[in-house]
N, C-alpha and C. Protein backbone atom coordinates (compact mmCIF):
# COMPACT_ATOMS: atom_id res chain seq x y z
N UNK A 1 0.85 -1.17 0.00
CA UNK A 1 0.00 0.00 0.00
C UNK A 1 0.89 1.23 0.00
N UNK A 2 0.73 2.45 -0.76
CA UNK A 2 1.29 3.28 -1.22
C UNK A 2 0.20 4.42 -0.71
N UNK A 3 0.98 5.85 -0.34
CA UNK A 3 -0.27 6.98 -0.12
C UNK A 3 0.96 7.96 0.01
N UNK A 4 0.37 9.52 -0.19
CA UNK A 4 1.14 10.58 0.13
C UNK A 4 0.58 10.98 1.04
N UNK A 5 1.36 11.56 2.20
CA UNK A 5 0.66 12.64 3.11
C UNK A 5 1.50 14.02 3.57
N UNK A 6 0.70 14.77 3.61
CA UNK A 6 1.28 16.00 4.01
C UNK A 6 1.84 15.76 5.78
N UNK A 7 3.32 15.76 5.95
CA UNK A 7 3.42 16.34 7.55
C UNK A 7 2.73 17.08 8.20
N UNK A 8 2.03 16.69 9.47
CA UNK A 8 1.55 17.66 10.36
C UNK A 8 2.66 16.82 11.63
N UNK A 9 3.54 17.65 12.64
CA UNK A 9 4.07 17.73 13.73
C UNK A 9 3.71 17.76 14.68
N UNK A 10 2.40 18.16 14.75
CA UNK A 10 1.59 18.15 16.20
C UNK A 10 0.83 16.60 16.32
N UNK A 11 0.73 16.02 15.53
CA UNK A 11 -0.08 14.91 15.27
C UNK A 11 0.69 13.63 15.50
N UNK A 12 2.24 13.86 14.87
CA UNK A 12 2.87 12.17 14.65
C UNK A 12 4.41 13.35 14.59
N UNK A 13 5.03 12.70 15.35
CA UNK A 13 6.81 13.11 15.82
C UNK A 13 7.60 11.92 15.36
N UNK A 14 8.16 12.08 13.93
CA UNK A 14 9.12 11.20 13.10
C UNK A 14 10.29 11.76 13.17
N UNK A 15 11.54 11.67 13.22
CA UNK A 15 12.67 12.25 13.49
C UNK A 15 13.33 12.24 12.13
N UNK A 16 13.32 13.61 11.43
CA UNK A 16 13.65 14.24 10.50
C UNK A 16 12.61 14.89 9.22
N UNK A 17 11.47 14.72 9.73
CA UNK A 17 10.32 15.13 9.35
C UNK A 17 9.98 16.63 9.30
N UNK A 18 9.72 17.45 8.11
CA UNK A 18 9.41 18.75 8.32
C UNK A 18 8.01 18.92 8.18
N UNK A 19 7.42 19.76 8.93
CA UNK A 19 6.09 20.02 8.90
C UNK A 19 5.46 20.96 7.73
N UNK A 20 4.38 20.39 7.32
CA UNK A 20 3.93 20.57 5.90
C UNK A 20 4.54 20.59 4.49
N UNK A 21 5.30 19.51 4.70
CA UNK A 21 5.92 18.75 3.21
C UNK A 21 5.46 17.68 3.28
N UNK A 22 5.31 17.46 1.81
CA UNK A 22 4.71 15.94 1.68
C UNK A 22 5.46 14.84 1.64
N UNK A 23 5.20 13.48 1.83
CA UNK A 23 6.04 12.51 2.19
C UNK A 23 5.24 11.08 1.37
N UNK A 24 5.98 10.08 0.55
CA UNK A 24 5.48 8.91 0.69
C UNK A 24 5.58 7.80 1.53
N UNK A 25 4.52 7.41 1.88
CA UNK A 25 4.48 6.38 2.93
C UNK A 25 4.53 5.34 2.19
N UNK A 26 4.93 4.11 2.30
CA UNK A 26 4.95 2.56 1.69
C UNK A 26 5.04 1.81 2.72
N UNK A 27 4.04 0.83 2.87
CA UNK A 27 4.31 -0.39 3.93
C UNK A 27 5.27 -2.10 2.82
N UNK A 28 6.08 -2.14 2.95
CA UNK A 28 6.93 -3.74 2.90
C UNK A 28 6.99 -4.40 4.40
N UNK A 29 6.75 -5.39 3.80
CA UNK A 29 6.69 -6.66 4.90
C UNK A 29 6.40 -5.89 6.33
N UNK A 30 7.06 -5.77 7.25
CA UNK A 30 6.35 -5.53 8.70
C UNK A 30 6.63 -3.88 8.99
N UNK A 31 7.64 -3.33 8.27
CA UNK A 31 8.10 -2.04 8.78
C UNK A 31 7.53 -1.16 7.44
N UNK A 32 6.83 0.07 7.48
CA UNK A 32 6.81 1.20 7.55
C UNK A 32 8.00 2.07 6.56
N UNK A 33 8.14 2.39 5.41
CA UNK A 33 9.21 3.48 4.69
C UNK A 33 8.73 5.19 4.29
N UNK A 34 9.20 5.44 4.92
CA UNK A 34 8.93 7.39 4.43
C UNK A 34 10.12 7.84 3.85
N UNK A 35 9.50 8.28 2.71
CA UNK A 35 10.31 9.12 2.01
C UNK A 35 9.69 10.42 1.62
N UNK A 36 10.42 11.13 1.46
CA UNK A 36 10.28 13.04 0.72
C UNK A 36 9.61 12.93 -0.91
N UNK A 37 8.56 13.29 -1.08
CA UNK A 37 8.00 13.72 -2.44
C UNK A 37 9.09 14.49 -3.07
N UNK A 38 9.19 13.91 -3.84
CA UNK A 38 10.43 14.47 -5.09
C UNK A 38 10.40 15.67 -5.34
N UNK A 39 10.77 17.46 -5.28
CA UNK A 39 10.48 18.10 -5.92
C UNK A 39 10.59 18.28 -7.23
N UNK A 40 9.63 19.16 -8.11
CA UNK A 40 8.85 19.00 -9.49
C UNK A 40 9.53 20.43 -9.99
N UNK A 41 10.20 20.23 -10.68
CA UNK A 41 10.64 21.45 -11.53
C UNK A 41 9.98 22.32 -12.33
N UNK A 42 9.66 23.88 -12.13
CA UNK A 42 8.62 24.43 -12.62
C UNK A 42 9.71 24.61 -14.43
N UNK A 43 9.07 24.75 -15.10
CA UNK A 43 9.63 24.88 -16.55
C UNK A 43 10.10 26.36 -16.48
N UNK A 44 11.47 26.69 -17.13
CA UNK A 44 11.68 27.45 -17.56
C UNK A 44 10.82 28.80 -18.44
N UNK A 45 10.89 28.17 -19.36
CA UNK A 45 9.79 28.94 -20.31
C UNK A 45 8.20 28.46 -20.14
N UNK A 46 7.41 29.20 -20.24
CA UNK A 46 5.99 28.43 -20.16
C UNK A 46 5.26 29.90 -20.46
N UNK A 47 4.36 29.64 -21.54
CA UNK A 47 3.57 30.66 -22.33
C UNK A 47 2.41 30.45 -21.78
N UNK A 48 1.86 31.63 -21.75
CA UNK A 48 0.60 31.81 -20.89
C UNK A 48 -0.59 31.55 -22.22
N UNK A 49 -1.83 30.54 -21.59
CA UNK A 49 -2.86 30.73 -22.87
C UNK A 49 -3.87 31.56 -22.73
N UNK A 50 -3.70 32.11 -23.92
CA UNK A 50 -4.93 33.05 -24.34
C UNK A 50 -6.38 32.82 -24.16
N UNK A 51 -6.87 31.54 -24.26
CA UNK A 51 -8.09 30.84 -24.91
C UNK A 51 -8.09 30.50 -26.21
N UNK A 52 -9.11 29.82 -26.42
CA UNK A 52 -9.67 29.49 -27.60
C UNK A 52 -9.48 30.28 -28.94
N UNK A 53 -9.36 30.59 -29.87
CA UNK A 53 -9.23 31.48 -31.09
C UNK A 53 -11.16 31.67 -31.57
N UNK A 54 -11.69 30.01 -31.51
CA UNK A 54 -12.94 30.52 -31.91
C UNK A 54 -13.75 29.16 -30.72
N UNK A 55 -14.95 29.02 -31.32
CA UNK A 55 -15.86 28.37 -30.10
C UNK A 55 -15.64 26.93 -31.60
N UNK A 56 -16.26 26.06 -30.63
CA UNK A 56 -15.94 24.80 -30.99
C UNK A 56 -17.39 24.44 -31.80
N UNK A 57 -18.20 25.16 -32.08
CA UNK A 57 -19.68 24.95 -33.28
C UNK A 57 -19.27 25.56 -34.28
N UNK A 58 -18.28 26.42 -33.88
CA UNK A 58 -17.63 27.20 -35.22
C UNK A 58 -17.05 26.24 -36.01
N UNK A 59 -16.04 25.61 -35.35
CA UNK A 59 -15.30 24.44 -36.10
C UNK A 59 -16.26 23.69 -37.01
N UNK A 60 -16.83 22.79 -36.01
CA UNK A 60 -18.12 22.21 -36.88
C UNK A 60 -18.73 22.47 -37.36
N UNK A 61 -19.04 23.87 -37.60
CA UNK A 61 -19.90 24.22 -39.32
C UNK A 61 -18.78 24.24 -39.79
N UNK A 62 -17.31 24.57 -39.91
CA UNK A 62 -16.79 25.00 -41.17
C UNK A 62 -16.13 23.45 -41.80
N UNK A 63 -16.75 22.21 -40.99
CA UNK A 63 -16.27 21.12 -40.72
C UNK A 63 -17.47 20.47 -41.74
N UNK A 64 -18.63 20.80 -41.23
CA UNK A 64 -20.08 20.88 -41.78
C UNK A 64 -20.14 20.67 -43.67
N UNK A 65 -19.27 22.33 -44.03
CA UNK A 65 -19.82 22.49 -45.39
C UNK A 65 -18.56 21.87 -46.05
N UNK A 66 -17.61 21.09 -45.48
CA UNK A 66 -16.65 20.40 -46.31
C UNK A 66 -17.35 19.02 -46.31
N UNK A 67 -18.52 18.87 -46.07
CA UNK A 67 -19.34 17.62 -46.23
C UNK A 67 -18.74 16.20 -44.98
N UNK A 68 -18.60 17.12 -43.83
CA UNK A 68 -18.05 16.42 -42.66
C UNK A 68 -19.03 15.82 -42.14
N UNK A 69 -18.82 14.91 -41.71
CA UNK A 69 -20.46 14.10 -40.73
C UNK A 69 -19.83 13.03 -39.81
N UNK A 70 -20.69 13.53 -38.88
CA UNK A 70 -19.95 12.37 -37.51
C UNK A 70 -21.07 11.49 -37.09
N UNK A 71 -22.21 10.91 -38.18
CA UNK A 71 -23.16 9.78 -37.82
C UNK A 71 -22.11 8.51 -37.95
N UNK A 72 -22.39 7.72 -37.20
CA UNK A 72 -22.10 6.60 -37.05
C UNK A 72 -22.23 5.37 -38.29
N UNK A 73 -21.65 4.74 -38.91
CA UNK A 73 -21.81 4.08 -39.83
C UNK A 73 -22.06 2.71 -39.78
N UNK A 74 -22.74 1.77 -39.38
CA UNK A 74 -22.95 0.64 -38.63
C UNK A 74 -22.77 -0.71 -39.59
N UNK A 75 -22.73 -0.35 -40.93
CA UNK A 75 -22.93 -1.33 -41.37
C UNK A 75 -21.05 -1.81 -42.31
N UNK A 76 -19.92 -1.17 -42.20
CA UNK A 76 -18.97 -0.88 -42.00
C UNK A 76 -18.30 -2.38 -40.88
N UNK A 77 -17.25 -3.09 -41.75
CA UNK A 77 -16.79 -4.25 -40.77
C UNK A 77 -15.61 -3.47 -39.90
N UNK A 78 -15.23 -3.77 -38.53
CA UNK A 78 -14.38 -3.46 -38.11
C UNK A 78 -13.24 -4.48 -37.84
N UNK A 79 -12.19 -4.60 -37.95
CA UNK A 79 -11.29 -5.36 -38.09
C UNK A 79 -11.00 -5.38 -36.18
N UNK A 80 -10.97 -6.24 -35.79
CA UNK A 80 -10.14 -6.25 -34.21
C UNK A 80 -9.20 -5.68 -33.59
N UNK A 81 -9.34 -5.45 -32.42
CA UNK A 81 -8.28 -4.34 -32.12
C UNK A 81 -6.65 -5.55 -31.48
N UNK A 82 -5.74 -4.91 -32.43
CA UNK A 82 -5.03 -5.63 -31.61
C UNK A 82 -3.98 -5.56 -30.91
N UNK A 83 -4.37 -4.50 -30.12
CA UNK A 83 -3.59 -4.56 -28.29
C UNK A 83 -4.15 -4.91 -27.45
């Protein structure tokens, strides 16, 4: 069994434990392992998004008059999936 928990110090006194960092807990065989949540590297560069350019019915009409259609075709064999 595997879980993360945030340190609280007032609650449970582990010796080398900082309060409010997160930690993984793992139980093997009879004893108990804590370790430190890895810190996560924020990215260098990272572009902020704008939104959308247009709304997504827009797409589908212009999807529409290129003679696009998303009915289902049932009579169409499908070959097996194989993974």
């Amino acid at each position: 069994m595997n879980t993360i928990v945030k340190a609280d110090k007032s609650r449970l006194t582990i010796h080398g434990i900082k309060d409010g960092h997160r930690y993984l807990i793992s139980q093997q065989g009879e004893g108990w392992w804590i370790i430190p949540e890895p810190d996560v590297a924020v990215p260098k560069r990272r572009r902020k998004w704008n939104g959308p350019k247009r709304d997504l019915s827009e797409y589908l009409d212009e999807m529409a008059q290129e003679d696009f259609d998303l009915t289902p075709t049932l009579n169409k064999k499908v070959p097996p999936c194989r993974f």
